[in-house]
PDB file of N, CA and C in Angstrom:
ATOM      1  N   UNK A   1      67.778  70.663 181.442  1.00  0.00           N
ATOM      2  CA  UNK A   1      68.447  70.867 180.181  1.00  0.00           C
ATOM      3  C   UNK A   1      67.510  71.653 179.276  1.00  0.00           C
ATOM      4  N   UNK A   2      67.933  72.916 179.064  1.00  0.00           N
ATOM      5  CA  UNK A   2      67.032  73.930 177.950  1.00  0.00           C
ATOM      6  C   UNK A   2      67.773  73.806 176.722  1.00  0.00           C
ATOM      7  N   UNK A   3      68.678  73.016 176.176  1.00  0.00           N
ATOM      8  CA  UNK A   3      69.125  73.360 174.926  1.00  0.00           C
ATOM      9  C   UNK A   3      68.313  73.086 173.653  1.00  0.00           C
ATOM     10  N   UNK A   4      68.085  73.522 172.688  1.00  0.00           N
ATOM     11  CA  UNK A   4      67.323  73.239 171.378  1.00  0.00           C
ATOM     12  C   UNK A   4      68.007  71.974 170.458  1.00  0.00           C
ATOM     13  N   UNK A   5      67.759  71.380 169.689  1.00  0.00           N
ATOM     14  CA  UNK A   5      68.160  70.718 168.767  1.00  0.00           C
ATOM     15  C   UNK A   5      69.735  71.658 168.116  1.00  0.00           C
ATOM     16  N   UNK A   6      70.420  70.826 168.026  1.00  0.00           N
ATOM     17  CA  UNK A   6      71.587  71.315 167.557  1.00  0.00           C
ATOM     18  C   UNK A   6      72.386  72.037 168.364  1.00  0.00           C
ATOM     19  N   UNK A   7      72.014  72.663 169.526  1.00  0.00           N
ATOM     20  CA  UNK A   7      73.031  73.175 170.432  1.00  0.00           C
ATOM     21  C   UNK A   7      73.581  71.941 171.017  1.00  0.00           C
ATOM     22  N   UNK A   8      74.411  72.345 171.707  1.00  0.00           N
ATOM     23  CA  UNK A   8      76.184  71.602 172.642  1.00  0.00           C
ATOM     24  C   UNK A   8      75.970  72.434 173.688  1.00  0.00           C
ATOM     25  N   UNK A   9      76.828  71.197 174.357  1.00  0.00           N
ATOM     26  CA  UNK A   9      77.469  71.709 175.985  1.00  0.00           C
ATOM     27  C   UNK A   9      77.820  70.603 176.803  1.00  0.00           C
ATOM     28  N   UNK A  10      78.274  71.422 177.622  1.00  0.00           N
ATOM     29  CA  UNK A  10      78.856  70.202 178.623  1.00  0.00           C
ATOM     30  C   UNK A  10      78.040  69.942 179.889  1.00  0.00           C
ATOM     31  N   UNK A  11      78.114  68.572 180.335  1.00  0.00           N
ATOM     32  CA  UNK A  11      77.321  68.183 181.323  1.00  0.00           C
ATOM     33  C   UNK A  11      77.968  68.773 183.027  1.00  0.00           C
ATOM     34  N   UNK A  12      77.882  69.579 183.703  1.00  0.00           N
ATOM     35  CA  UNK A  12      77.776  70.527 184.781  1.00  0.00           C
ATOM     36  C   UNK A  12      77.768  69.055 185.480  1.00  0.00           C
ATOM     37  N   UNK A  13      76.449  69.087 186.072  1.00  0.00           N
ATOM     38  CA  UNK A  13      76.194  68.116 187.152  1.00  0.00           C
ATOM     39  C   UNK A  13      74.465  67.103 186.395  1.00  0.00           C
ATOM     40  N   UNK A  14      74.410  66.140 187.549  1.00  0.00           N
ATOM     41  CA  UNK A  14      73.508  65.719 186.684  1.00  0.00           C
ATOM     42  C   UNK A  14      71.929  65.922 187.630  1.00  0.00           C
ATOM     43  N   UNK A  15      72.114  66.582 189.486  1.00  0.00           N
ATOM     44  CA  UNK A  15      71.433  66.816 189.692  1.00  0.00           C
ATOM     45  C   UNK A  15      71.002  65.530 190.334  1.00  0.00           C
ATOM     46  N   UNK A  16      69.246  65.374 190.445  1.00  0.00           N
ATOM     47  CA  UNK A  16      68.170  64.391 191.230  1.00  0.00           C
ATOM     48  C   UNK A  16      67.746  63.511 190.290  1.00  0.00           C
ATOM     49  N   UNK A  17      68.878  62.714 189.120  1.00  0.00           N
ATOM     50  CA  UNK A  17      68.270  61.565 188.581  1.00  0.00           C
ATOM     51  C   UNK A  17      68.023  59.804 189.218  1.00  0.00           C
ATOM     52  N   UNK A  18      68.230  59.200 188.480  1.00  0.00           N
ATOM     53  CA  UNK A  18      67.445  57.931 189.305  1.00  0.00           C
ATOM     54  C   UNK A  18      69.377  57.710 189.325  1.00  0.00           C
ATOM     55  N   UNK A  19      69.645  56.694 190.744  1.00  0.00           N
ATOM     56  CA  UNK A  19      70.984  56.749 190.329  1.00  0.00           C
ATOM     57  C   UNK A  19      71.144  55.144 189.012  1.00  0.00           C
ATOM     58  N   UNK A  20      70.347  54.645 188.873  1.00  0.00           N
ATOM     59  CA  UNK A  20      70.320  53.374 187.926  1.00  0.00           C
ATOM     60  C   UNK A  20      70.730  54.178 186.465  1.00  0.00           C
ATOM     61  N   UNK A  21      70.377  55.493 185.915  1.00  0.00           N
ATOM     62  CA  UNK A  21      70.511  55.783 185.379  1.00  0.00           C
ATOM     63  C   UNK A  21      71.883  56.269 185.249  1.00  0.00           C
ATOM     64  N   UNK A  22      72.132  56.907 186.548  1.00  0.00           N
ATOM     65  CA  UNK A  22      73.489  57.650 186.745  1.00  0.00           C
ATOM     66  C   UNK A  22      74.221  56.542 186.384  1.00  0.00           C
ATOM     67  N   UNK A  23      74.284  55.418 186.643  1.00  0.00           N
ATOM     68  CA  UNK A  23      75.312  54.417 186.602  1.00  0.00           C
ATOM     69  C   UNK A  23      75.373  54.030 185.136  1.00  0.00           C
ATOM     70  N   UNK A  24      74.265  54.057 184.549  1.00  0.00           N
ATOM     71  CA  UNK A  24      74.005  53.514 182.644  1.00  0.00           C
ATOM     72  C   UNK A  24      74.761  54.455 182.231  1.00  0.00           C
ATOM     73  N   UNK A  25      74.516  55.820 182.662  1.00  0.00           N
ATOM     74  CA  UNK A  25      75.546  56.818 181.918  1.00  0.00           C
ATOM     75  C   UNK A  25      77.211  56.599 181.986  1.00  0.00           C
ATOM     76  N   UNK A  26      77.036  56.671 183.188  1.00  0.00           N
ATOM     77  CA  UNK A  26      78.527  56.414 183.592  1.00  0.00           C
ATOM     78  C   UNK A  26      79.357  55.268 182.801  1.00  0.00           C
ATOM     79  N   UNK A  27      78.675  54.131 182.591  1.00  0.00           N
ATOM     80  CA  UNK A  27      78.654  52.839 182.182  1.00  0.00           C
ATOM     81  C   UNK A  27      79.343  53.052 180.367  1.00  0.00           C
ATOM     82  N   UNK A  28      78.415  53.971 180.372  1.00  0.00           N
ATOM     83  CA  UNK A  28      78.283  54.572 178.185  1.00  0.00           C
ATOM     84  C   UNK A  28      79.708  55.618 178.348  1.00  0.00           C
ATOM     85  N   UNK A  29      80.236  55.964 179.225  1.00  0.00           N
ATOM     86  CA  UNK A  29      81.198  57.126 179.399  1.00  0.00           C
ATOM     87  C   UNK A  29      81.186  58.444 179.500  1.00  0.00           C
ATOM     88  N   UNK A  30      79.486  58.392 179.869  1.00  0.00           N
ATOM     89  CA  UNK A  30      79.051  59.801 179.937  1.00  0.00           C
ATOM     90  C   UNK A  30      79.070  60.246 181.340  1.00  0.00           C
ATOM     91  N   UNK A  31      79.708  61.375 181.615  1.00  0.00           N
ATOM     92  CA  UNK A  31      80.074  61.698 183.243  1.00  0.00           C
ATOM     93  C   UNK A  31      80.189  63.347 183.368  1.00  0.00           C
ATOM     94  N   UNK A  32      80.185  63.890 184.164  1.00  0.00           N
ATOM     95  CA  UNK A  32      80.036  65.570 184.452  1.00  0.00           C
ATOM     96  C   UNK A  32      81.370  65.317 183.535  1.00  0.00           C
ATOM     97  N   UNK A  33      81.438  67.325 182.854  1.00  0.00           N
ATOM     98  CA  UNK A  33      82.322  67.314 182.153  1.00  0.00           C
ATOM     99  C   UNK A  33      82.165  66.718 180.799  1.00  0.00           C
ATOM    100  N   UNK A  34      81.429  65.870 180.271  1.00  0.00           N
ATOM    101  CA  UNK A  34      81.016  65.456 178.923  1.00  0.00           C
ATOM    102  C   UNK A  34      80.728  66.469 178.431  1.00  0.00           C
ATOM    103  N   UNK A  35      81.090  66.967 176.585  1.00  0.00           N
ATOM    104  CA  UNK A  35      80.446  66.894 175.880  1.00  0.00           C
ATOM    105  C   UNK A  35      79.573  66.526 174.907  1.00  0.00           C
ATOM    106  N   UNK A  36      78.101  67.177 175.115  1.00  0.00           N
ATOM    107  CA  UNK A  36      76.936  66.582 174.613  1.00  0.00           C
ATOM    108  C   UNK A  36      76.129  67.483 173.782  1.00  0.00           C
ATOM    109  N   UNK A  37      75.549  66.674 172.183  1.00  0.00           N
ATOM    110  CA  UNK A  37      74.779  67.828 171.633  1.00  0.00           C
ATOM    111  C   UNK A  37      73.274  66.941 171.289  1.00  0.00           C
ATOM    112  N   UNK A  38      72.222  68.129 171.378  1.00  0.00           N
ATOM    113  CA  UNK A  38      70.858  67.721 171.719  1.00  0.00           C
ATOM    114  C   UNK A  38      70.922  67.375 170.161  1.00  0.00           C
ATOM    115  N   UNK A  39      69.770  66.080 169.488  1.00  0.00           N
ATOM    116  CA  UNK A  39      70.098  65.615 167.982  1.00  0.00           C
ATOM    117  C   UNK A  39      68.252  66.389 168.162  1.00  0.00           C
ATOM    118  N   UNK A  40      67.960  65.196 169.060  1.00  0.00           N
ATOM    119  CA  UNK A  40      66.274  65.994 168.600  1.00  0.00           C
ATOM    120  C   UNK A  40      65.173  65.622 169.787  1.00  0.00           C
ATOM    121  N   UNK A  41      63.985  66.374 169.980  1.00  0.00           N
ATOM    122  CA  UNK A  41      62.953  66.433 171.020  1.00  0.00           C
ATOM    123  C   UNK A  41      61.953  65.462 170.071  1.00  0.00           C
ATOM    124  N   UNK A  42      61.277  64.340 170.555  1.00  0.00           N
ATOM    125  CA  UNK A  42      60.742  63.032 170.349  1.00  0.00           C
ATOM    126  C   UNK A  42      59.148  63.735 170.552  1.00  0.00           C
ATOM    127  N   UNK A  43      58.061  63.878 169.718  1.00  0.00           N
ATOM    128  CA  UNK A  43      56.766  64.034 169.965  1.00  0.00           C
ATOM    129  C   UNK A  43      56.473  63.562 171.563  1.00  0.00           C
ATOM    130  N   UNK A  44      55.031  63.722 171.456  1.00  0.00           N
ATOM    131  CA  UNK A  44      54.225  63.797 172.787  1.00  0.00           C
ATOM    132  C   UNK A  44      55.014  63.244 173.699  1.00  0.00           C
ATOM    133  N   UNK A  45      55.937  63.673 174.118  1.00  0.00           N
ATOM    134  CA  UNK A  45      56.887  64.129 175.374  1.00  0.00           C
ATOM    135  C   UNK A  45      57.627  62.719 175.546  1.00  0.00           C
ATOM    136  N   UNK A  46      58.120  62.278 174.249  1.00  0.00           N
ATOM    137  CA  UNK A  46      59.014  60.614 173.956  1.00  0.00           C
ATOM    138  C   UNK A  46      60.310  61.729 174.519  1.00  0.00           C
ATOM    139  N   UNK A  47      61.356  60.390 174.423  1.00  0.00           N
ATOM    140  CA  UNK A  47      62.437  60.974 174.727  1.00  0.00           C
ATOM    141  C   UNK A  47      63.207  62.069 174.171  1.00  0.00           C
ATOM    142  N   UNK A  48      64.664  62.269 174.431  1.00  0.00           N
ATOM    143  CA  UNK A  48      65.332  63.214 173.734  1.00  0.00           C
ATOM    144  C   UNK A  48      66.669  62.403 173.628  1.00  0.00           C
ATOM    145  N   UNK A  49      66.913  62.930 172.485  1.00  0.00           N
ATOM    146  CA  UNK A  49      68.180  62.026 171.557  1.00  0.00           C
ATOM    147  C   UNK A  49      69.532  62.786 171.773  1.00  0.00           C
ATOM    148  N   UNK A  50      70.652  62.180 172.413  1.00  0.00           N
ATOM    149  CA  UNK A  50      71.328  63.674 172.730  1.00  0.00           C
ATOM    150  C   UNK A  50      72.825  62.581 172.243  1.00  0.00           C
ATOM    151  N   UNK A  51      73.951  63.188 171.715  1.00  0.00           N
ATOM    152  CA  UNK A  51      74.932  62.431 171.362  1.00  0.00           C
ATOM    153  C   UNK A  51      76.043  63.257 172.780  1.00  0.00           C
ATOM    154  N   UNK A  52      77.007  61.930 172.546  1.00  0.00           N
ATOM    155  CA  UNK A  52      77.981  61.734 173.799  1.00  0.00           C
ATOM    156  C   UNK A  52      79.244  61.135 172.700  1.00  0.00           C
ATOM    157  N   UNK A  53      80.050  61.563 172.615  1.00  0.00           N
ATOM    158  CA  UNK A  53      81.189  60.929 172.534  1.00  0.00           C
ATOM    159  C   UNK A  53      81.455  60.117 171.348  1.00  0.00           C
ATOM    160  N   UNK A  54      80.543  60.383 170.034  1.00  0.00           N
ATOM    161  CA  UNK A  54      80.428  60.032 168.842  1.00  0.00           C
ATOM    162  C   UNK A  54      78.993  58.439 169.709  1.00  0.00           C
ATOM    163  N   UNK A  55      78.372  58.811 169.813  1.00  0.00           N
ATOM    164  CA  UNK A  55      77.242  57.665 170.376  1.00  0.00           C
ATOM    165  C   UNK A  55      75.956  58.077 170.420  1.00  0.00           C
ATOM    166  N   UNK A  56      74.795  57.616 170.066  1.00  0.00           N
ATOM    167  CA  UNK A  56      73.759  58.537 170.098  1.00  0.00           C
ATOM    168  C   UNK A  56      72.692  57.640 171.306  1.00  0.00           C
ATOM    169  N   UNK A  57      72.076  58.360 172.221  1.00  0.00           N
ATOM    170  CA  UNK A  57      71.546  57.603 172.642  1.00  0.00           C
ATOM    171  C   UNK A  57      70.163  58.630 173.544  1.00  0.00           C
ATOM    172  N   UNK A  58      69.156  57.996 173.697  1.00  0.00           N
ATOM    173  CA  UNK A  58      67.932  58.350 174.184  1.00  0.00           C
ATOM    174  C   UNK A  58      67.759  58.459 175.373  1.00  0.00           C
ATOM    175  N   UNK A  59      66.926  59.253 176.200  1.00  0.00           N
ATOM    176  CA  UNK A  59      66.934  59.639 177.657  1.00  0.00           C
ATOM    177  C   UNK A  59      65.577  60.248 178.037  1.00  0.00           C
ATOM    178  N   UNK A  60      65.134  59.836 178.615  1.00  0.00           N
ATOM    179  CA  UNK A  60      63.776  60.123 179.096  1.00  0.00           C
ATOM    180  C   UNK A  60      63.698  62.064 179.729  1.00  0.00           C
ATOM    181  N   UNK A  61      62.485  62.168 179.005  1.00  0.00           N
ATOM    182  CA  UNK A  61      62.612  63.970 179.052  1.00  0.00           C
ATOM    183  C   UNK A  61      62.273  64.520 180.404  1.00  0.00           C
ATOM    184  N   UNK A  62      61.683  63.808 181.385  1.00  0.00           N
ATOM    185  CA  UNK A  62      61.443  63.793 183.008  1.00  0.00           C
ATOM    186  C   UNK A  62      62.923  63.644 183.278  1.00  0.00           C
ATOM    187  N   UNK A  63      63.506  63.010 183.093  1.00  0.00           N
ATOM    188  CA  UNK A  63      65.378  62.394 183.758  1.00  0.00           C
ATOM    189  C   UNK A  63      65.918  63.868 182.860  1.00  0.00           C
ATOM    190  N   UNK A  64      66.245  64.029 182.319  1.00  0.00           N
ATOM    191  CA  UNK A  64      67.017  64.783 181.615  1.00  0.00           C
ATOM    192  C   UNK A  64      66.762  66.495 181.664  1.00  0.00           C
ATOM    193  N   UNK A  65      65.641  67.150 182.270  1.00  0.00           N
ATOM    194  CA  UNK A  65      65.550  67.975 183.095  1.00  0.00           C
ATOM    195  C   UNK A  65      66.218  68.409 184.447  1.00  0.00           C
ATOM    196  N   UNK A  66      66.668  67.116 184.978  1.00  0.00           N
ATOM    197  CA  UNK A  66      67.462  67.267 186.023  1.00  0.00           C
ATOM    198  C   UNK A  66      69.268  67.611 185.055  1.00  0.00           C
ATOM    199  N   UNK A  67      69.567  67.859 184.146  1.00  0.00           N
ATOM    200  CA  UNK A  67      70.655  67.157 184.085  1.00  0.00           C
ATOM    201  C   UNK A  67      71.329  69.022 184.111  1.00  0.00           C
ATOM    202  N   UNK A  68      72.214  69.127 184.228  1.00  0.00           N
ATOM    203  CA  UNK A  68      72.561  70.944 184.472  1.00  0.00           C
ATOM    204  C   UNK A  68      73.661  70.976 183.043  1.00  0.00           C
ATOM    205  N   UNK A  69      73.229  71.594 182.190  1.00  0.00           N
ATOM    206  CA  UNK A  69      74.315  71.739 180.974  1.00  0.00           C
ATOM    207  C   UNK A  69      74.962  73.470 181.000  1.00  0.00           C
ATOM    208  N   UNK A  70      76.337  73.409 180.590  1.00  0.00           N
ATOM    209  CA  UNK A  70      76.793  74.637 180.635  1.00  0.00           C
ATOM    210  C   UNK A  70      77.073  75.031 179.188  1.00  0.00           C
ATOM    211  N   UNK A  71      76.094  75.882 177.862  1.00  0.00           N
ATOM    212  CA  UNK A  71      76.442  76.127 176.666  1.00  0.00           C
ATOM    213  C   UNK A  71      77.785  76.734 176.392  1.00  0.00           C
ATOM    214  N   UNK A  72      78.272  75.732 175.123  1.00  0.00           N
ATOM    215  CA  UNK A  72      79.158  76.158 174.410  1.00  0.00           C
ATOM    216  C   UNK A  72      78.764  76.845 173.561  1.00  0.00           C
TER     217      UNK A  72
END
C-alpha cells in the first residue's frame, strides 16, 4: 500500500498477510473490494490508521504492505 495520508481506494487483493489477520478484517467487514482511506502514518514505523466503512482502525505497517490498493 503506497497511498499518502488522505488518499482512497479500494482494496484489490490483500496478498501474503497473516491469515489471523485476514479473518479480523473480514470479521470488521473489510474484504477485497472495500473502500479505504489512509487517516495517517504512526512515527518510528507504529502502525497506519486507515478507515473502512465509517470505522477507523490500525494495522501494522509490515501487514499492510502486502495489501494491493487500486487509487480512486
Amino acid at each position: 500500500m503506497n497511498l499518502k495520508p488522505g488518499d482512497s481506494g479500494t482494496i484489490c487483493q490483500f496478498g501474503n498477510i497473516d491469515p489471523v489477520l485476514k479473518r479480523r478484517l473480514a470479521d470488521l467487514g473489510i474484504s477485497e473490494g472495500s473502500a479505504i482511506q489512509v487517516k495517517q502514518y504512526c512515527l518510528w514505523g507504529g502502525p497506519v490508521v486507515l478507515e473502512c466503512g465509517g470505522q477507523l482502525l490500525g494495522i501494522r505497517k509490515k501487514e499492510a504492505v502486502h495489501i494491493e490498493v487500486a487509487v480512486s
